[in-house]
Protein backbone atom coordinates (compact mmCIF):
# COMPACT_ATOMS: atom_id res chain seq x y z
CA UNK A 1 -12.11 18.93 -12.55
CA UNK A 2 -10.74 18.22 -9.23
CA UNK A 3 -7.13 18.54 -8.04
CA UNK A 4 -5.94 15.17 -6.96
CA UNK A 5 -3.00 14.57 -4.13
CA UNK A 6 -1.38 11.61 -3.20
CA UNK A 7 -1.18 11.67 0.30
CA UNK A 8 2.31 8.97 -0.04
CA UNK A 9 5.97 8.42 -0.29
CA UNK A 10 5.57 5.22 -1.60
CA UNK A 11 7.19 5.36 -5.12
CA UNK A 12 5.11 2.01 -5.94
CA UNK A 13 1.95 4.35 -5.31
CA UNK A 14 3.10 7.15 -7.71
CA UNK A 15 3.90 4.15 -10.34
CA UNK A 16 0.09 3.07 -10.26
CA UNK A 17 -1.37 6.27 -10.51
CA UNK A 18 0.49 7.26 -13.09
CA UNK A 19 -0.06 3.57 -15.01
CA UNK A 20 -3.44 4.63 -15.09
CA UNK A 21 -3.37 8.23 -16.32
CA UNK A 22 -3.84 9.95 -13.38
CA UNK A 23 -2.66 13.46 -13.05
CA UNK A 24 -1.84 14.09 -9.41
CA UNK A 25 0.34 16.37 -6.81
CA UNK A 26 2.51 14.86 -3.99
CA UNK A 27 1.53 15.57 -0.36
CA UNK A 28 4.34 14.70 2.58
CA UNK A 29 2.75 13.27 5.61
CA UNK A 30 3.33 12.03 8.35
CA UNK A 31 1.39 9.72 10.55
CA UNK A 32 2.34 7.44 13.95
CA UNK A 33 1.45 4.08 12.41
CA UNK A 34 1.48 2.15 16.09
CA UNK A 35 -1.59 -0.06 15.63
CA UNK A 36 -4.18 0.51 18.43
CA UNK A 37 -4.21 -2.23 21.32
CA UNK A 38 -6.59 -5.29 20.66
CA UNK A 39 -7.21 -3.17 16.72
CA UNK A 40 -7.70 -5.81 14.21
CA UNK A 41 -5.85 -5.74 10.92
CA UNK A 42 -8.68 -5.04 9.07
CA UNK A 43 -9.67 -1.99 11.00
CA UNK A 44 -5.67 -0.94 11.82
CA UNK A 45 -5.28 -0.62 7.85
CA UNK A 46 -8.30 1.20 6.93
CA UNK A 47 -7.77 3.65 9.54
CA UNK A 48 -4.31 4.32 8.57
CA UNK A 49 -5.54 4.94 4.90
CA UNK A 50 -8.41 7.18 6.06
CA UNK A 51 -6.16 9.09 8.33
CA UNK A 52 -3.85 9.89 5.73
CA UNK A 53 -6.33 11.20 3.35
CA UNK A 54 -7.88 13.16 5.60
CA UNK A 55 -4.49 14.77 7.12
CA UNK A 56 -3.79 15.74 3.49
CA UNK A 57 -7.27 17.30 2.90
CA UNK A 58 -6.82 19.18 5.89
CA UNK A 59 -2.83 20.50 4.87
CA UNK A 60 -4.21 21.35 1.09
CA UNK A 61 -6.67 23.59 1.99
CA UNK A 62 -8.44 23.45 -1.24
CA UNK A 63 -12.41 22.54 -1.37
CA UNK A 64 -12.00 21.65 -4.59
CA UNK A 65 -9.23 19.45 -4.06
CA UNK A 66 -9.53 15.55 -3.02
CA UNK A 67 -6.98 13.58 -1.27
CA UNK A 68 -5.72 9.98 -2.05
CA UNK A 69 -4.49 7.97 1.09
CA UNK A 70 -3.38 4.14 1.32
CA UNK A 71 -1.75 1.57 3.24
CA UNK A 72 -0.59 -2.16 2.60
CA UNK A 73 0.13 -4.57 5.22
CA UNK A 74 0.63 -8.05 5.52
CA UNK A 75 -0.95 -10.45 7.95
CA UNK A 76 0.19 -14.00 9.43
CA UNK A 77 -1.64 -15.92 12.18
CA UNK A 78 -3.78 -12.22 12.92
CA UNK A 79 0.01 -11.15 13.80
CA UNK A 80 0.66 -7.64 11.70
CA UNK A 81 3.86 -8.04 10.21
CA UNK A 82 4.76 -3.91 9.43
CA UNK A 83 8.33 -2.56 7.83
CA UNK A 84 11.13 -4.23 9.58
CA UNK A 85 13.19 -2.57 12.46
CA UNK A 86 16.64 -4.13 11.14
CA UNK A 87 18.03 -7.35 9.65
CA UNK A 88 16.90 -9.69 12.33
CA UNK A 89 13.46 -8.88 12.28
CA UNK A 90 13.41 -9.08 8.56
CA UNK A 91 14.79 -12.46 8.33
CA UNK A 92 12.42 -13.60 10.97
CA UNK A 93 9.36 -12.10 8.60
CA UNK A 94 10.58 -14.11 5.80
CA UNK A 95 11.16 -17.46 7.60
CA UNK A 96 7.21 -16.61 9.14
CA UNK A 97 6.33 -16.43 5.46
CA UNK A 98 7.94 -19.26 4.21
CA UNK A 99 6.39 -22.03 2.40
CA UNK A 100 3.01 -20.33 3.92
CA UNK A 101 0.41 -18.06 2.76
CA UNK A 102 -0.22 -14.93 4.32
CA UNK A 103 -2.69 -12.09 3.49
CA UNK A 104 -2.16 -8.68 1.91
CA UNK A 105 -4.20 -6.33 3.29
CA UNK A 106 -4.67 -3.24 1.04
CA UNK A 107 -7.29 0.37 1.49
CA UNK A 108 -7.53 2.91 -0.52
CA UNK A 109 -9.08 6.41 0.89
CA UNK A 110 -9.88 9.38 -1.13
CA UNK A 111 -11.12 12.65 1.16
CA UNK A 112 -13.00 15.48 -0.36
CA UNK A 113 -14.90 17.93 0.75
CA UNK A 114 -18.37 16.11 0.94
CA UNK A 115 -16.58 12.60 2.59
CA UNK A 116 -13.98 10.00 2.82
CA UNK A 117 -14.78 6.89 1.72
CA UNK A 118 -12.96 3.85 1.93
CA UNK A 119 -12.35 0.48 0.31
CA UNK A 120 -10.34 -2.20 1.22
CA UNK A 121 -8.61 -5.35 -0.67
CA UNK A 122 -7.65 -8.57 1.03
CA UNK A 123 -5.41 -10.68 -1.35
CA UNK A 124 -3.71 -14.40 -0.42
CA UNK A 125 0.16 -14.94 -1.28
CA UNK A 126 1.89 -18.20 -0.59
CA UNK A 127 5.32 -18.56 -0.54
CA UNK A 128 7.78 -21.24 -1.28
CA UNK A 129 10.32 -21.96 1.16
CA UNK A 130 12.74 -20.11 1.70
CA UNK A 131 16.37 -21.22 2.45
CA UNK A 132 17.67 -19.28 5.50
CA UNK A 133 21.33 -18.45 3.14
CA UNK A 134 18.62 -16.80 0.20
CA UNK A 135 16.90 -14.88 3.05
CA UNK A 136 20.07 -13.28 4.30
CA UNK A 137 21.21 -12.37 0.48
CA UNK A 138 17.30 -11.30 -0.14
CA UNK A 139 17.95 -8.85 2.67
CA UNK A 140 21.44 -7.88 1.95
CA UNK A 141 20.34 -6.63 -1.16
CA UNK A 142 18.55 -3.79 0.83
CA UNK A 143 15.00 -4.17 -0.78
CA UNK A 144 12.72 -5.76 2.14
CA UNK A 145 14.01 -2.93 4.36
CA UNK A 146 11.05 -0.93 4.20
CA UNK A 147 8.89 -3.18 3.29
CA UNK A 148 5.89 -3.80 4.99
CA UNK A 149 6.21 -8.13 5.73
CA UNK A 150 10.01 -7.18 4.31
CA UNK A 151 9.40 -8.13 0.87
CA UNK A 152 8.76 -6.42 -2.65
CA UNK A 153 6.56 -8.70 -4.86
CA UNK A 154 7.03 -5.81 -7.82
CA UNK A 155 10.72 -6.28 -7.08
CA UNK A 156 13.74 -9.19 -6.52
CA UNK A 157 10.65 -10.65 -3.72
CA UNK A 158 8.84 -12.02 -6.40
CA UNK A 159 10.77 -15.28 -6.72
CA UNK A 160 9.06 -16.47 -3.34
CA UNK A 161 5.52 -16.11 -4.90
CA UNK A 162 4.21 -19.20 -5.71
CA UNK A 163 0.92 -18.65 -5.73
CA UNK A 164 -1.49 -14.74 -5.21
CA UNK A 165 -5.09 -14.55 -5.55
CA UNK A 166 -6.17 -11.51 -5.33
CA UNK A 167 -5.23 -8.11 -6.82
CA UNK A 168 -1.55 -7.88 -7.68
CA UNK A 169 -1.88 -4.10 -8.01
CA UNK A 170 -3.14 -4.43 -4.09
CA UNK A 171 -0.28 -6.05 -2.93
CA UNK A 172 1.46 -3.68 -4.52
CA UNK A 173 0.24 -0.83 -2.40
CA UNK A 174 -2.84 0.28 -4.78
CA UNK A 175 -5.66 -1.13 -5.75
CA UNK A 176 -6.35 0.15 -8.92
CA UNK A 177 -9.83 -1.39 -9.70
CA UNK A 178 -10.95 0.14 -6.77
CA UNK A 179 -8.90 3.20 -6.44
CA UNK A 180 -10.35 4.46 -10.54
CA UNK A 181 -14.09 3.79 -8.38
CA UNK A 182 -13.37 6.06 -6.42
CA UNK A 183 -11.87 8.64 -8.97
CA UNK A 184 -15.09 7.85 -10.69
CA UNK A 185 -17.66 8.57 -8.45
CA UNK A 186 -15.49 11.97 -7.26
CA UNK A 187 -15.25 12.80 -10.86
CA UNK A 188 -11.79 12.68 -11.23
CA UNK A 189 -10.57 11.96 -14.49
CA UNK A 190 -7.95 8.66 -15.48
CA UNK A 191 -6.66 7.94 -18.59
CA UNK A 192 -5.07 10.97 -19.02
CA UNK A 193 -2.20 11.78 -22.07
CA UNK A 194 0.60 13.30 -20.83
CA UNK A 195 1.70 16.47 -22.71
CA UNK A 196 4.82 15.70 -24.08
CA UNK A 197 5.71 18.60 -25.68
């Protein structure tokens, strides 16, 4: 069987691998995540994910081994709304979002030696509005700050959600449907027991 790596620092990501059973390693790296002038969001977050599998393939070394890569990012008017810089950015992403729906945009990228294929997830959110005094203690709490769209739905964000269709796990930062697809197909097993002993 394979060796997987998560090519992430995102805790969220560890969290859904491991929901599912997946045994994996950890692989730090480091990308410049400046979309590409006139790149769409589509294309900017499928790059990003393919990128970072790839990057780890390359730093593991390993044949054998296959690399997981991801990124999430949300999406307003076409407008890319990444981590925030500081606190008036992110309270200028959550009055954007307010009592609006926005889209989630999700891939998933696993590299091995034969290719790197890539899916990717588009999920709807709407939001309810947002009072500007429960956007300032939203960000005071320190959660949106990294962020991508400066919100957690997993976390304290999730009281702006009135509606998602879509895949939760996506917005998340993993789509798990079609993340264990492409475990499948590479042979990689899920639904693993931990040895607790």
């Amino acid at each position: 069987m394979a060796a997987l790596f998560l090519a992430s620092a995102s805790p969220r990501r560890r969290e859904l691998l491991t929901q599912i059973g997946v045994p994996f390693e950890l692989l730090s790296i480091t990308l410049d995540e400046t979309p590409l002038p006139a790149e769409r969001p589509e294309a900017y977050v499928q790059r990003l994910a393919r990128e970072k599998a790839l990057a780890g393939w390359a730093a593991v070394n390993d044949d054998s081994a296959a690399v997981l890569g991801a990124d999430t990012t949300v999406v307003i008017d076409e407008r890319i709304l990444g981590k925030p810089a500081d606190r008036a950015e992110g309270l200028l992403m959550l009055e954007s979002l307010s009592d609006r729906e926005h889209h989630v945009l999700t891939a998933v990228a696993l590299a091995t030696r034969d290719a790197c294929e890539v899916r990717l997830v588009t999920s709807r959110v709407r939001f309810r509005r947002i009072e500007r005094a429960e956007a300032e203690a939203y960000w005071a709490s320190g959660e949106p700050c990294d962020k991508a769209g400066g919100y957690a739905i997993q976390g304290w964000g999730a009281v702006f959600v009135a509606e998602l269709r879509g895949s939760y796990s996506a917005v998340v930062g993993l789509p798990l449907c079609e993340t264990a697809q492409l475990l499948d197909q590479a042979g990689i097993a899920r639904w693993v027991k931990e040895d607790r002993n």
